[in-house]
PDB file of N, CA and C in Angstrom:
ATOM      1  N   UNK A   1      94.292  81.105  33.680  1.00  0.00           N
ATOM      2  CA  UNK A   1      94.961  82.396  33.630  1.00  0.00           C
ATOM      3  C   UNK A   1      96.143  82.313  32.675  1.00  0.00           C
ATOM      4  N   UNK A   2      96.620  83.503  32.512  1.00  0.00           N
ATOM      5  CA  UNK A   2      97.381  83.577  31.313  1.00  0.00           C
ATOM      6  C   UNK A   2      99.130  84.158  31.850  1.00  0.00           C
ATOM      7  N   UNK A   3     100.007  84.033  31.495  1.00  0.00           N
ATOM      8  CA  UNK A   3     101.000  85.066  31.632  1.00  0.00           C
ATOM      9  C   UNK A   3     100.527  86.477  31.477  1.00  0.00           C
ATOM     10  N   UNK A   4     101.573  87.105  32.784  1.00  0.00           N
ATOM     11  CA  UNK A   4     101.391  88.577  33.323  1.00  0.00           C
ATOM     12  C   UNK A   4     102.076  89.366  31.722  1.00  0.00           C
ATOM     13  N   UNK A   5     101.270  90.177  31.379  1.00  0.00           N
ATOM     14  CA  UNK A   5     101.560  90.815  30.111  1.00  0.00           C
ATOM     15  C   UNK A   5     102.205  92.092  30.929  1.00  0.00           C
ATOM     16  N   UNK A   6     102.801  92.963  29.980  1.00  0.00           N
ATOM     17  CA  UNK A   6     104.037  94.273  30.720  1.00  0.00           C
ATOM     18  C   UNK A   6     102.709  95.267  31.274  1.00  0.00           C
ATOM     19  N   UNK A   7     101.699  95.263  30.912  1.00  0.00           N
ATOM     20  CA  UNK A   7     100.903  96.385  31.197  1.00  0.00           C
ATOM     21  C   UNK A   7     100.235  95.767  33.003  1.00  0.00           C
ATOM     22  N   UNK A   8     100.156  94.846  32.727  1.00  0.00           N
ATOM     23  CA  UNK A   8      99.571  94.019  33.647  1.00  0.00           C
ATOM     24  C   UNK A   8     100.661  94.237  35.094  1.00  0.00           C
ATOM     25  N   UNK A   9     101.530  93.714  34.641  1.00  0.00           N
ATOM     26  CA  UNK A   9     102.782  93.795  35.872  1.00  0.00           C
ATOM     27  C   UNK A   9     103.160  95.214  36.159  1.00  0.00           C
ATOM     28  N   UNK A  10     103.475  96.585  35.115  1.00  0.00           N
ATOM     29  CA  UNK A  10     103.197  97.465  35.437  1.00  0.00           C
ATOM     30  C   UNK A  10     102.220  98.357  36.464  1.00  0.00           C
ATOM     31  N   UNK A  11     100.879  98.013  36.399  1.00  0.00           N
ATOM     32  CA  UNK A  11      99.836  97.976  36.972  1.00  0.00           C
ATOM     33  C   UNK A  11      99.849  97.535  38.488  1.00  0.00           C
ATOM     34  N   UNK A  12     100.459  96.035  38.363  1.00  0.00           N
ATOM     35  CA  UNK A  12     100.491  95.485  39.623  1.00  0.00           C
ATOM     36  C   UNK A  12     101.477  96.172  40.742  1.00  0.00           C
ATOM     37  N   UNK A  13     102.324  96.283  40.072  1.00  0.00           N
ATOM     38  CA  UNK A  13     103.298  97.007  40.518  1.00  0.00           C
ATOM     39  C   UNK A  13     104.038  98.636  40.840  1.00  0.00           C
ATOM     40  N   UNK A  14     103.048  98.890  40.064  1.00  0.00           N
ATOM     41  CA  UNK A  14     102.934 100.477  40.471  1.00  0.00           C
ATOM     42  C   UNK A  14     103.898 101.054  39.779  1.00  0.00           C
ATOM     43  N   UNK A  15     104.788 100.745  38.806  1.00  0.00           N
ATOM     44  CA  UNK A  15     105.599 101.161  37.828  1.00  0.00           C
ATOM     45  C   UNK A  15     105.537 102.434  37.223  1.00  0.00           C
ATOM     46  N   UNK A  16     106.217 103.629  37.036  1.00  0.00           N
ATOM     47  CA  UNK A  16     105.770 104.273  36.333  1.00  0.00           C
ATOM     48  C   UNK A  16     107.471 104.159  35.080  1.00  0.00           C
ATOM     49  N   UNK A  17     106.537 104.656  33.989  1.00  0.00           N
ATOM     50  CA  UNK A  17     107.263 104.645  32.781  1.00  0.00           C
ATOM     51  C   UNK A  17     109.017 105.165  33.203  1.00  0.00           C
ATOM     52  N   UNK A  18     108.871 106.464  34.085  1.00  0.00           N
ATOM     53  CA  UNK A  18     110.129 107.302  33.936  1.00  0.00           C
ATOM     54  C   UNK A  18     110.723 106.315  35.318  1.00  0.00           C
ATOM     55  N   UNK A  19     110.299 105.255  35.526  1.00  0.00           N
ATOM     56  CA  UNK A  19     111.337 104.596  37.021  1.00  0.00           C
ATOM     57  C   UNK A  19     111.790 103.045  35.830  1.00  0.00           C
ATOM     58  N   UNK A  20     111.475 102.664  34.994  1.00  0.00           N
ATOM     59  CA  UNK A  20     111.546 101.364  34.121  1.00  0.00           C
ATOM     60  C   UNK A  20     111.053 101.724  32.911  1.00  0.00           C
ATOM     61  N   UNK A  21     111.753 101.774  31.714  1.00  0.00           N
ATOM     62  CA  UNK A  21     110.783 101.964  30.485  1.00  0.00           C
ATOM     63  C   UNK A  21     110.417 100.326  30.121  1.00  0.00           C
ATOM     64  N   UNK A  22     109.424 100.401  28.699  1.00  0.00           N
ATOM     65  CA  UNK A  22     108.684  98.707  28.821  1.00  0.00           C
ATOM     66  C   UNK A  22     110.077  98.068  28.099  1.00  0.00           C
ATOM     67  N   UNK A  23     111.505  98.685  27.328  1.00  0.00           N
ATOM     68  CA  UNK A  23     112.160  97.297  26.959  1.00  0.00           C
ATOM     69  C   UNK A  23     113.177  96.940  28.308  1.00  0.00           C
ATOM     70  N   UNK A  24     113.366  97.572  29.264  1.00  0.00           N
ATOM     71  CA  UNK A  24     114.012  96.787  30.358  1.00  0.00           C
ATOM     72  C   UNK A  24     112.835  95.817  30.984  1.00  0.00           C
ATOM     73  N   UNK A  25     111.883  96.573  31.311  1.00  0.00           N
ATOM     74  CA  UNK A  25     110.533  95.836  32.308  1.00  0.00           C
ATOM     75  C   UNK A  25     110.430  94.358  31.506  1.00  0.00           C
ATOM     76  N   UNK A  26     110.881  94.432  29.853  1.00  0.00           N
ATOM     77  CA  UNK A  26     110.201  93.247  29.239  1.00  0.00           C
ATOM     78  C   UNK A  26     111.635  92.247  29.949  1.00  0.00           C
ATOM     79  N   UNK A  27     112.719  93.206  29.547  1.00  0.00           N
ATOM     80  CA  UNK A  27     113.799  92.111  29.815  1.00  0.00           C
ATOM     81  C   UNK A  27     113.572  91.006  31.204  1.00  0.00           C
ATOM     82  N   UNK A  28     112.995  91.826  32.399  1.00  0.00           N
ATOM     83  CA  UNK A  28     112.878  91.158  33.314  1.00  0.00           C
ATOM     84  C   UNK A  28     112.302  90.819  33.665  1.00  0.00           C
ATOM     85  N   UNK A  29     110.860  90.662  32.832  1.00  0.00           N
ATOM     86  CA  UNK A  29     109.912  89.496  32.691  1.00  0.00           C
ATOM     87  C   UNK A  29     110.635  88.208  32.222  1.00  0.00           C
ATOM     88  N   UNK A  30     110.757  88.456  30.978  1.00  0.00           N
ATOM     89  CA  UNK A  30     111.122  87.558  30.285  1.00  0.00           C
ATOM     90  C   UNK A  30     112.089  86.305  30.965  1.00  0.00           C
ATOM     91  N   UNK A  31     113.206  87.272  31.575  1.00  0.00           N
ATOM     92  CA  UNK A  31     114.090  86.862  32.457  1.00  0.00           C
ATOM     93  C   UNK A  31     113.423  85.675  33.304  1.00  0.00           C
ATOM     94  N   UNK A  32     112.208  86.384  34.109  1.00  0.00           N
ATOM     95  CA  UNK A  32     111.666  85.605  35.464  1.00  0.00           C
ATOM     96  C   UNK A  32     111.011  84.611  34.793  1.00  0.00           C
ATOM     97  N   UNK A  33     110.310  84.668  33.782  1.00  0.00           N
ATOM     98  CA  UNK A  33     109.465  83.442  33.045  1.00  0.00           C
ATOM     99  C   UNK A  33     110.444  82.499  32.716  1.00  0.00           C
ATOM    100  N   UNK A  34     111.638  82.511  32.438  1.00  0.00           N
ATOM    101  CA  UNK A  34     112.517  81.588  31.842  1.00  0.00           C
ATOM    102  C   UNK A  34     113.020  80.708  33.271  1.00  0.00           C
ATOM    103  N   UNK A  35     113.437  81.588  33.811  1.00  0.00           N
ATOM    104  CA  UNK A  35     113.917  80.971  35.267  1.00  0.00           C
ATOM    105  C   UNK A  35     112.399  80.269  36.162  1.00  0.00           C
ATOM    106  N   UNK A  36     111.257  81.134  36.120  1.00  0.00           N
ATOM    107  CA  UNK A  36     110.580  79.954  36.637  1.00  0.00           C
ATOM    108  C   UNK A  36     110.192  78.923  36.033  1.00  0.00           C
ATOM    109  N   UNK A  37     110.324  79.014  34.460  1.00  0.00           N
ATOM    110  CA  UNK A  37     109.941  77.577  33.502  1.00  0.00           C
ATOM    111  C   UNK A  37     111.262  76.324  34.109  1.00  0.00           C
ATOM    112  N   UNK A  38     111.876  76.890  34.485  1.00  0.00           N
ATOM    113  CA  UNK A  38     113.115  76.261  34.520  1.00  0.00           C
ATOM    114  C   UNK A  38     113.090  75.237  36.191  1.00  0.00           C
ATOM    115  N   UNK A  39     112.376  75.792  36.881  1.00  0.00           N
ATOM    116  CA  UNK A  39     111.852  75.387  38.151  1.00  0.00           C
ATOM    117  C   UNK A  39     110.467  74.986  38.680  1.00  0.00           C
ATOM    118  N   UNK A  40     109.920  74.898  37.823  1.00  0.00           N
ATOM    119  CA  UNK A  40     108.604  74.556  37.684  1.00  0.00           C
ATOM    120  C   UNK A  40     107.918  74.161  36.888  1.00  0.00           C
ATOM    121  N   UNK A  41     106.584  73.442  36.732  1.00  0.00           N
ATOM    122  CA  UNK A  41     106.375  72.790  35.836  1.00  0.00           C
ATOM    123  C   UNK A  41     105.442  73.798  35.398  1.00  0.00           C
ATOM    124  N   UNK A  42     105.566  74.153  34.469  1.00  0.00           N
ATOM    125  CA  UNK A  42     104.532  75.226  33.887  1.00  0.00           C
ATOM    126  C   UNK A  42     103.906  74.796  32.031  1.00  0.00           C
ATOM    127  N   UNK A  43     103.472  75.267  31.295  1.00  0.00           N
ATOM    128  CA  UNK A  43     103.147  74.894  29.705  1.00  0.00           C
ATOM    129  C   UNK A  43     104.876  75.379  29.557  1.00  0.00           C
ATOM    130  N   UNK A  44     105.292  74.385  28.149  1.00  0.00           N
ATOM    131  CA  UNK A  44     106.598  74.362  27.284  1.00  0.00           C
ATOM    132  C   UNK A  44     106.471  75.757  26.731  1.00  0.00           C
ATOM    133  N   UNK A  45     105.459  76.822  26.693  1.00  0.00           N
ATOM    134  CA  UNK A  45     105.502  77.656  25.813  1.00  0.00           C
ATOM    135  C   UNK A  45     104.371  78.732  26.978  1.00  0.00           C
ATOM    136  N   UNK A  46     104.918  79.384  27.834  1.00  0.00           N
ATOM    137  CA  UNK A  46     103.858  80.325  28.985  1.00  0.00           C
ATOM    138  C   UNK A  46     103.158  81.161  28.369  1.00  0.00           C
ATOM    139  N   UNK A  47     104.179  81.864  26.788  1.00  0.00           N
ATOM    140  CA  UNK A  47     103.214  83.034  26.850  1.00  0.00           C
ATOM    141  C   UNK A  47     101.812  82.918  25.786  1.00  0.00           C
ATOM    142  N   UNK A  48     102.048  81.507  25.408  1.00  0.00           N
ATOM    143  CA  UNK A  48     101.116  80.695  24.803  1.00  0.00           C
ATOM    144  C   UNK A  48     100.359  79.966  25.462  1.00  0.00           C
ATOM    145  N   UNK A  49      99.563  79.436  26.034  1.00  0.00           N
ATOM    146  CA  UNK A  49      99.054  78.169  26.742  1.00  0.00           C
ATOM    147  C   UNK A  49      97.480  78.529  26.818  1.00  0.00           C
ATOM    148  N   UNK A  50      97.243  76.907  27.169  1.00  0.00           N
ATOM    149  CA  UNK A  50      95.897  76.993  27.452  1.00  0.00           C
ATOM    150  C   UNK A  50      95.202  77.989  28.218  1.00  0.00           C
ATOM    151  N   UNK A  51      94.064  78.288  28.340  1.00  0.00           N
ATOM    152  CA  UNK A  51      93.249  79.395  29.530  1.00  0.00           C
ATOM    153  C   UNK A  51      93.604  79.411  30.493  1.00  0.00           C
ATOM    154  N   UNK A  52      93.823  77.441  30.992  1.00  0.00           N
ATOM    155  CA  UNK A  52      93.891  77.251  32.330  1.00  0.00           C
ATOM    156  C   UNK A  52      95.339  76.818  32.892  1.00  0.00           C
ATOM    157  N   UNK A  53      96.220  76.739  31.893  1.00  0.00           N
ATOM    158  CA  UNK A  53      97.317  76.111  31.861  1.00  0.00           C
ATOM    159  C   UNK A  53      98.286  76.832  32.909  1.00  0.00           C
ATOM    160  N   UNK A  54      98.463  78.130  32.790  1.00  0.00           N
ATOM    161  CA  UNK A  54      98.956  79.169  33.863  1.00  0.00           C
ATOM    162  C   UNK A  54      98.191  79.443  35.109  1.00  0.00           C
ATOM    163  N   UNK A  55      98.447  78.231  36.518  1.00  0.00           N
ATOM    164  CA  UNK A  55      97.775  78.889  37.624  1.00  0.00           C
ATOM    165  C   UNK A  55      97.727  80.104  38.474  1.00  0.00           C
ATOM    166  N   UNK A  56      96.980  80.304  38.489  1.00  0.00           N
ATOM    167  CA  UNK A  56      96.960  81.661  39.776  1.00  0.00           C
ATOM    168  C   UNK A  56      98.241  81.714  40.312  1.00  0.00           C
ATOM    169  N   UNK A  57      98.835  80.735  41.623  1.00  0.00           N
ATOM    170  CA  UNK A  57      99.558  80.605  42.094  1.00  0.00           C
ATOM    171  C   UNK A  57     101.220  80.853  41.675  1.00  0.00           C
ATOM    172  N   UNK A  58     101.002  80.924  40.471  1.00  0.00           N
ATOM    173  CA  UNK A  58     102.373  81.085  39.618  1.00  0.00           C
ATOM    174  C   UNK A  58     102.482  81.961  39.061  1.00  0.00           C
ATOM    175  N   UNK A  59     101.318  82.243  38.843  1.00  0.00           N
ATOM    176  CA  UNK A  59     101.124  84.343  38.223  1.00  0.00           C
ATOM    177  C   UNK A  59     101.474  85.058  39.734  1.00  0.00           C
ATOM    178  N   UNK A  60     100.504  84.622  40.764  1.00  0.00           N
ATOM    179  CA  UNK A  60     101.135  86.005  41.479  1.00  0.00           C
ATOM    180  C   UNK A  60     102.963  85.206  42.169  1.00  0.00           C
ATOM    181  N   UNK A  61     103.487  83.936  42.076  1.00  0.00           N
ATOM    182  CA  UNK A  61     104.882  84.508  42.375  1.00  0.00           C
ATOM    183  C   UNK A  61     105.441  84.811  41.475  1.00  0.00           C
ATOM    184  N   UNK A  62     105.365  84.908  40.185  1.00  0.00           N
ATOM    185  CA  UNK A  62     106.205  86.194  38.672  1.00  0.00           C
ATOM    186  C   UNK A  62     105.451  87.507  39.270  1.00  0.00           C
ATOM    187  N   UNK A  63     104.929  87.945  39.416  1.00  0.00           N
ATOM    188  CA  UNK A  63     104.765  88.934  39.946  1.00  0.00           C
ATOM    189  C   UNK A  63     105.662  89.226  41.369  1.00  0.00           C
ATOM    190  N   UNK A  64     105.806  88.469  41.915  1.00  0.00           N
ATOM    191  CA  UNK A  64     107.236  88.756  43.145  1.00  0.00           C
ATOM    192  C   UNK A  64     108.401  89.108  42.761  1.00  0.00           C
ATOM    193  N   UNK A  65     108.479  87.821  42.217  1.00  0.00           N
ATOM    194  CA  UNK A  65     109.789  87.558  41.022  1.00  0.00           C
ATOM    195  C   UNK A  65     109.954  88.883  40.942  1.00  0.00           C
ATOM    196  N   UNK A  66     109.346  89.067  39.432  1.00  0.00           N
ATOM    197  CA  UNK A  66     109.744  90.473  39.014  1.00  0.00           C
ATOM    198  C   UNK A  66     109.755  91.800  39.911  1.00  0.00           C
ATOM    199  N   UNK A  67     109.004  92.174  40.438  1.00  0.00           N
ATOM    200  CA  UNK A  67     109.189  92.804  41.998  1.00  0.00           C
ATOM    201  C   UNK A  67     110.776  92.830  42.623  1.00  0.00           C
ATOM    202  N   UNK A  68     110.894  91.413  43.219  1.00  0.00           N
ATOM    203  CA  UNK A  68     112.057  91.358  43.515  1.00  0.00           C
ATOM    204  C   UNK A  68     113.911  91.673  42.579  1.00  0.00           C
ATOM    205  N   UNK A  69     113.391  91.318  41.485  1.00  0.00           N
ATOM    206  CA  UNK A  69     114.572  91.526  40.835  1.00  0.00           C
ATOM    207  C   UNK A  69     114.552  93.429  40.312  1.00  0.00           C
ATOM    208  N   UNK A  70     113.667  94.081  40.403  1.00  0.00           N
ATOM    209  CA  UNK A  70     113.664  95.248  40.134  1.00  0.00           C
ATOM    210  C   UNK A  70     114.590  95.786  41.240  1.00  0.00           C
ATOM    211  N   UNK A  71     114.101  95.316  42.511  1.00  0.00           N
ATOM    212  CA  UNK A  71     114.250  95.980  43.848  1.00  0.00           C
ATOM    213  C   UNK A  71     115.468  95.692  44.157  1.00  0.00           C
ATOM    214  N   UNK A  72     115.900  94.242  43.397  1.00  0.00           N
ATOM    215  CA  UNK A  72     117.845  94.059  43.831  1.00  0.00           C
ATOM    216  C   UNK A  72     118.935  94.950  42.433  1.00  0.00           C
ATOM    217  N   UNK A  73     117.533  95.881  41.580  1.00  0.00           N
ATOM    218  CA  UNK A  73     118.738  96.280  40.366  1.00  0.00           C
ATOM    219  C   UNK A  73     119.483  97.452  41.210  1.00  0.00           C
ATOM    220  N   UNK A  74     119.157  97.893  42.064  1.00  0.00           N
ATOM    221  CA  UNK A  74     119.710  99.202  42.238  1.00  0.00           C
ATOM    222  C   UNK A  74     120.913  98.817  43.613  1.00  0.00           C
ATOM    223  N   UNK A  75     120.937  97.557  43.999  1.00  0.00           N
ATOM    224  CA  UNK A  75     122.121  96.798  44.590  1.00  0.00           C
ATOM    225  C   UNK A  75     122.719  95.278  44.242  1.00  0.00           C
ATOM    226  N   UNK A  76     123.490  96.355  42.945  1.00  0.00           N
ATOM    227  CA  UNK A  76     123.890  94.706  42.149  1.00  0.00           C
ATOM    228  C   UNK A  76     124.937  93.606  42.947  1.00  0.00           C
ATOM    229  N   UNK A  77     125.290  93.563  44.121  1.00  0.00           N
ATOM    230  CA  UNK A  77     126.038  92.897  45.220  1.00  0.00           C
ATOM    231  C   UNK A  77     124.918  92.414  46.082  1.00  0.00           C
ATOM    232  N   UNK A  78     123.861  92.471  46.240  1.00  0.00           N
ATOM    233  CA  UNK A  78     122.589  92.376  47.265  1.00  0.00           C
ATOM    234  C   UNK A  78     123.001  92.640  48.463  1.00  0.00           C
ATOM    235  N   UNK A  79     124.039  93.240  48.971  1.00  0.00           N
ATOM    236  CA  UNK A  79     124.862  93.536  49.855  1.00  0.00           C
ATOM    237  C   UNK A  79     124.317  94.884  50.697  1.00  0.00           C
ATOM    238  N   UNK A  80     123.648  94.986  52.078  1.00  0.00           N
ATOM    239  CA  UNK A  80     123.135  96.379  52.271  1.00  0.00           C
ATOM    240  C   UNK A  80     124.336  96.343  53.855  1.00  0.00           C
ATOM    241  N   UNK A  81     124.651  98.039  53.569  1.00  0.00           N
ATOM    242  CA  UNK A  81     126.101  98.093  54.623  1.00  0.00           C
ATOM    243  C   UNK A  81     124.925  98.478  55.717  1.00  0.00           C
ATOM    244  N   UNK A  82     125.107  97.539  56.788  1.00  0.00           N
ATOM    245  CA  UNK A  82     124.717  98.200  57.649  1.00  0.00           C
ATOM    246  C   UNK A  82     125.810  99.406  59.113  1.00  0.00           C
ATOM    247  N   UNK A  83     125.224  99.033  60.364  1.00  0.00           N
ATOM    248  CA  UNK A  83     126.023 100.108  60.982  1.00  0.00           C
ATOM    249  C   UNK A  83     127.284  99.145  61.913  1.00  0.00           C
ATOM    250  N   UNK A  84     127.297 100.012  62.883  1.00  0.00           N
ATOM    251  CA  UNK A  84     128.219  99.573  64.292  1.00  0.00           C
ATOM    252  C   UNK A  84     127.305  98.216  64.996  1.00  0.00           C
ATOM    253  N   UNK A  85     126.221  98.346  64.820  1.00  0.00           N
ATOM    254  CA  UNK A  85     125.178  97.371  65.724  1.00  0.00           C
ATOM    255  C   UNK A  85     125.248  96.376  64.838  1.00  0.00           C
ATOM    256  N   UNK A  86     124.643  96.650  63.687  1.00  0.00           N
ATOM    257  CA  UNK A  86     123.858  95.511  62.628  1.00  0.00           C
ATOM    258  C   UNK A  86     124.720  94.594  61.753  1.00  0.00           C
ATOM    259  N   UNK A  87     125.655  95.532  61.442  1.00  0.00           N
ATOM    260  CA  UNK A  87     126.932  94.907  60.771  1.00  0.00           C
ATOM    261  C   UNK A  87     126.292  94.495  58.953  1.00  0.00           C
ATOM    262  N   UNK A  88     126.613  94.049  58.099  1.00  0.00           N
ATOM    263  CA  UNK A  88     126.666  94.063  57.107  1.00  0.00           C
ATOM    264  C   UNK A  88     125.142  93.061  56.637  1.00  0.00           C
ATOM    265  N   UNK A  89     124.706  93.435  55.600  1.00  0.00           N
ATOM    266  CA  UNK A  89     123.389  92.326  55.833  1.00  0.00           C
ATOM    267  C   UNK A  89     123.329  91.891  54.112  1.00  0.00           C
ATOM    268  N   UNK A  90     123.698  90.371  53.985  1.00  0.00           N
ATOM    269  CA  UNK A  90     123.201  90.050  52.794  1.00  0.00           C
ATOM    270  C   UNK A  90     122.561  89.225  52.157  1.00  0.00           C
ATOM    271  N   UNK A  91     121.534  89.840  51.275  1.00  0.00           N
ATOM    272  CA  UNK A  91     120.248  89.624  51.527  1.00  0.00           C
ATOM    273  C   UNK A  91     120.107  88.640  50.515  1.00  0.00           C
ATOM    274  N   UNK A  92     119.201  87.539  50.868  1.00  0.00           N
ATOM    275  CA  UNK A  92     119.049  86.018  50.269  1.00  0.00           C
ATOM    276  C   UNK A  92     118.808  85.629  49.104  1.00  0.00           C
ATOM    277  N   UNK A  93     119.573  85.057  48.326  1.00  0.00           N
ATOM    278  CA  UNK A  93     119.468  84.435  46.833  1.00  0.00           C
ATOM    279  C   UNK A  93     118.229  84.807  46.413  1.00  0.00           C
ATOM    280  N   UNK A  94     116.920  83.766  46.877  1.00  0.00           N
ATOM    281  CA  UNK A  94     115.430  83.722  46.470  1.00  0.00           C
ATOM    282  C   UNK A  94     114.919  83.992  47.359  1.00  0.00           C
ATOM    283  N   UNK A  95     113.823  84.024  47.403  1.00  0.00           N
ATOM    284  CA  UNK A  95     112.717  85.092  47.999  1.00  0.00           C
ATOM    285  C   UNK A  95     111.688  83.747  48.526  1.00  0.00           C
ATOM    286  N   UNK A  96     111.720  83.762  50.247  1.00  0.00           N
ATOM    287  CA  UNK A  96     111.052  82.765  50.739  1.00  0.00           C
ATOM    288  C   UNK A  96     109.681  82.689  50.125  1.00  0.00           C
ATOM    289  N   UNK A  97     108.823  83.455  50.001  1.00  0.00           N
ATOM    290  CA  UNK A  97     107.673  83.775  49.578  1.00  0.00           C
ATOM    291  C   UNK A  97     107.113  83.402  48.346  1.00  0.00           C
ATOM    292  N   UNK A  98     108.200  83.385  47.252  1.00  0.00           N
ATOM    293  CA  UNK A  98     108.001  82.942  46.063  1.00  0.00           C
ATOM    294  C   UNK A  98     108.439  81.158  46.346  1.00  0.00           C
ATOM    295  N   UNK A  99     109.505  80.952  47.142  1.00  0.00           N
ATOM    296  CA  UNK A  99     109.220  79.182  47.209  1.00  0.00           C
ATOM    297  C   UNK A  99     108.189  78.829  47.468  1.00  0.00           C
ATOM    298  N   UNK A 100     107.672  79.805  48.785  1.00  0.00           N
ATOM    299  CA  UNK A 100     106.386  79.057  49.583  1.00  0.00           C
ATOM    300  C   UNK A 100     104.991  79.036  48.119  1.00  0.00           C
ATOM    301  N   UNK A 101     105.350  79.825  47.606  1.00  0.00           N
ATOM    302  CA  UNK A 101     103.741  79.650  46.784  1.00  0.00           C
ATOM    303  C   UNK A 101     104.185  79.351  45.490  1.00  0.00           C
ATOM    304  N   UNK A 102     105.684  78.850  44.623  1.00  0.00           N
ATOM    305  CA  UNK A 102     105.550  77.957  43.896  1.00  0.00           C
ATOM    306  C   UNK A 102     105.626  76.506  44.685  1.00  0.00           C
ATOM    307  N   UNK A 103     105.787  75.869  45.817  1.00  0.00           N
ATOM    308  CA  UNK A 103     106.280  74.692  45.940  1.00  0.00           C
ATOM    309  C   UNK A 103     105.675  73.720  45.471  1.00  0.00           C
ATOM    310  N   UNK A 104     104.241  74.137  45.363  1.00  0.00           N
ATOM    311  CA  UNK A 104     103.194  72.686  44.824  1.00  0.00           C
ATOM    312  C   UNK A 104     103.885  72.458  43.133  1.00  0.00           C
ATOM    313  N   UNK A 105     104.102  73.222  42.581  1.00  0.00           N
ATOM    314  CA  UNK A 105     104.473  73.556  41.300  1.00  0.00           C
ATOM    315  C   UNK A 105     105.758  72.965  40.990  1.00  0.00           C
ATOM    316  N   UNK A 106     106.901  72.775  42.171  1.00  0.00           N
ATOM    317  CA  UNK A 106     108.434  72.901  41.807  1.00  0.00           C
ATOM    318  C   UNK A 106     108.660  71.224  41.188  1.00  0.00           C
ATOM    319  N   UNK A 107     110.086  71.483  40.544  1.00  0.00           N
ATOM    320  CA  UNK A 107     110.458  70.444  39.653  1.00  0.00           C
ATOM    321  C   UNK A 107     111.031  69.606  40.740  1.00  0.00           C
ATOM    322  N   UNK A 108     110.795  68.633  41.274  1.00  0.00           N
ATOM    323  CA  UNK A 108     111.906  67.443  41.953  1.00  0.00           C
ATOM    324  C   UNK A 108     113.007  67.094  41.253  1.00  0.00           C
ATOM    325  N   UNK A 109     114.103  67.158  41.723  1.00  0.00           N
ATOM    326  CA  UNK A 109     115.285  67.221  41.288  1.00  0.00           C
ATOM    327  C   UNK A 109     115.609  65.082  42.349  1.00  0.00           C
ATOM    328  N   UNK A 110     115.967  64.093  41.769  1.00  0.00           N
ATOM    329  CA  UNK A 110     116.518  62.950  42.229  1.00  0.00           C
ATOM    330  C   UNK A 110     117.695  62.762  41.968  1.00  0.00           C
ATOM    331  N   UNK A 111     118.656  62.790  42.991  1.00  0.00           N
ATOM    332  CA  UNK A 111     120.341  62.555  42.559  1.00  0.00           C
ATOM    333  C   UNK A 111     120.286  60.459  41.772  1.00  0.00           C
TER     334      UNK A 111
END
């Protein structure tokens, strides 16, 4: 498999043009590909690579990825106020879901 192209993630995601036009959508691809190259072992060059070089498993968490960072643009504090009961809720760096299905993938870090 290949890197998620903008039409592709659009698609997946249910995007329409007038909620993201394609040069922000690219920005935050681009964004998520860099940061998961950066955490994972993926090809030196994603949007280039072999057929097989990009697994499944790493296409659909850039597809979270990007998901997720859309969904925290419109609360740039990730901060959601809650009430009298719930009290303030803020919501987690990374996205359990995307660890759980890059982990086979992730870079070991040895102090």
């Amino acid at each position: 498999m290949a890197v998620p192209t903008l039409a592709e993630v659009r698609t997946r995601l249910k995007l329409t043009t007038d909620r993201i036009n394609d040069d922000e959508l690219g920005d935050v691809l681009a964004a998520e590909i860099e940061l998961q190259r950066k955490v994972c072992t993926i090809p030196a060059d994603p949007t280039n690579p072999p057929a097989d070089a990009f697994p499944v498993p790493l296409r659909t968490a850039l597809f979270r990825r990007v998901a997720r960072s859309l969904a925290l643009k419109g609360i740039p504090l990730a901060v959601l106020q809650g009430d009298a009961e719930t009290g303030t809720t803020i919501l987690p760096s990374n996205d359990p879901e995307v660890r759980r299905i890059e982990r086979p993938y992730r870079i070991e870090v040895v102090a």
